[in-house]
Protein backbone atom coordinates (compact mmCIF):
# COMPACT_ATOMS: atom_id res chain seq x y z
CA UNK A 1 76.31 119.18 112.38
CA UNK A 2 79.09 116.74 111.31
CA UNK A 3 80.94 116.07 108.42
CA UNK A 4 82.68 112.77 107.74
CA UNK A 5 85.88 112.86 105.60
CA UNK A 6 87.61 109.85 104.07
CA UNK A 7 91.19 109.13 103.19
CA UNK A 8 90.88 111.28 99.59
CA UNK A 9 90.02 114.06 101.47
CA UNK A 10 91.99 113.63 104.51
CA UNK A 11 94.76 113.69 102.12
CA UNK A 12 94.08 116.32 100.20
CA UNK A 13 93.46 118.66 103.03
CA UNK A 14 96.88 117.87 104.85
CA UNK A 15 99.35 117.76 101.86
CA UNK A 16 99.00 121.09 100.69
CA UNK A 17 99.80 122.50 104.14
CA UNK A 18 102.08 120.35 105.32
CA UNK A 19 103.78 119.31 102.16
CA UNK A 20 104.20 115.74 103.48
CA UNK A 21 104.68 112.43 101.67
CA UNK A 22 101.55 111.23 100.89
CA UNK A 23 101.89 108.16 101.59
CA UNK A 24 102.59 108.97 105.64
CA UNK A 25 99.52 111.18 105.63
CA UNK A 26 97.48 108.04 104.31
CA UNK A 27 99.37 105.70 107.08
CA UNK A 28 98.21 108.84 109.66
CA UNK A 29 94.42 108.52 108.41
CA UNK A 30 94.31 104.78 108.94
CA UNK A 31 95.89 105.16 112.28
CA UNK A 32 93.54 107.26 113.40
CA UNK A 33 90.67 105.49 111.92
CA UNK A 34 91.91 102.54 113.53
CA UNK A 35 91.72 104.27 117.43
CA UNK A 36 88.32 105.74 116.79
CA UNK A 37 87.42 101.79 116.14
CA UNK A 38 89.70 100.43 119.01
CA UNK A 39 87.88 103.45 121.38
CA UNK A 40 84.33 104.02 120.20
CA UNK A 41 85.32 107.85 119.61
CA UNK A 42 84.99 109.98 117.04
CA UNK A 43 87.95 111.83 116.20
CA UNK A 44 87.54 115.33 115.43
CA UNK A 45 89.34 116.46 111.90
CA UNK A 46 91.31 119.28 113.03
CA UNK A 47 94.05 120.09 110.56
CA UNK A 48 95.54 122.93 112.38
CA UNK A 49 95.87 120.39 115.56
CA UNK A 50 97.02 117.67 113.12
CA UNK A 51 100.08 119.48 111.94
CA UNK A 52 100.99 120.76 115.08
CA UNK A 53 101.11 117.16 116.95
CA UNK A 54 102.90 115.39 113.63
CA UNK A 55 106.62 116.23 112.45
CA UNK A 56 107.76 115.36 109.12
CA UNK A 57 111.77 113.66 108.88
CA UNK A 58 113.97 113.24 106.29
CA UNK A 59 115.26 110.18 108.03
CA UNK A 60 116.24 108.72 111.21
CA UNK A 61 119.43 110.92 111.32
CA UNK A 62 117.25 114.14 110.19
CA UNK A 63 115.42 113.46 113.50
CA UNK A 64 118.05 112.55 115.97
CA UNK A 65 119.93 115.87 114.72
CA UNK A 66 117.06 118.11 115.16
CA UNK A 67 115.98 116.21 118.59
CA UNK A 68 119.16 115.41 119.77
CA UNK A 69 118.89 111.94 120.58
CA UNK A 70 120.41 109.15 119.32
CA UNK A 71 118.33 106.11 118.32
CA UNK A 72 119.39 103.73 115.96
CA UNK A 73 116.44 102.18 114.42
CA UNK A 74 112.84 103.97 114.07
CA UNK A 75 112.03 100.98 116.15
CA UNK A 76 113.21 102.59 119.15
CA UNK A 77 111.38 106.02 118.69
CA UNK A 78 108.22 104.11 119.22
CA UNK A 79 109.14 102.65 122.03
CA UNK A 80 109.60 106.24 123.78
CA UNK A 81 105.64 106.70 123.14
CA UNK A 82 105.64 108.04 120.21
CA UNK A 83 103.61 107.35 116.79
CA UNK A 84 106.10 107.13 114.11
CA UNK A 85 105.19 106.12 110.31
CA UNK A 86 107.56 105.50 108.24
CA UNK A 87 107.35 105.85 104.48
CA UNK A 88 108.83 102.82 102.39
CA UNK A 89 109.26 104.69 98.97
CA UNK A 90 111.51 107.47 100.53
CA UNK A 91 112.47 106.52 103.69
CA UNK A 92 111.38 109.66 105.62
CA UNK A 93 109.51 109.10 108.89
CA UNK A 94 106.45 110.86 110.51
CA UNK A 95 106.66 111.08 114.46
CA UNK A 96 103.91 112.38 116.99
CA UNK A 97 105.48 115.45 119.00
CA UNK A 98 104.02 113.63 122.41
């Protein structure tokens, strides 16, 4: 038996345990949407998984500190293969731990 979840409840499953900005888990949903359309394949909703394969940032400088890199524009994380969503209204950034 399956059980389809949209972005409402996507959401609402992920912010209370992550405590992220809602607006990156939204981005996160539609990404993921968007490869089980690209793929034909359903994606599993696995919050546990979720949260460990996403880390929250403060910023750009949050993450270089705590990964001790050095890029200089969010740009650059990406290109390192690496999903990163960034959030507009507070400038903190969500990046896949691939």
């Amino acid at each position: 038996m399956k059980t389809y979840i949209n972005k409402y409840e996507f959401t609402g499953v992920l912010l209370p345990q992550t405590k992220w900005q809602i607006d990156l888990i939204d981005q996160l949903y539609d990404v993921l949407e968007q490869f089980e359309w690209q793929n034909n394949e359903e994606i599993v909703f696995d919050a546990v998984s979720i949260r460990c394969e996403y880390s929250q940032y403060d910023s750009l400088e949050d993450f270089n500190k705590q990964n001790a890199t050095e890029y200089i524009d969010v740009i650059d994380i990406s290109e390192n293969r690496h999903t990163v969503l960034f959030s507009d209204k507070t400038n903190k950034i969500l990046v896949s731990n691939d």
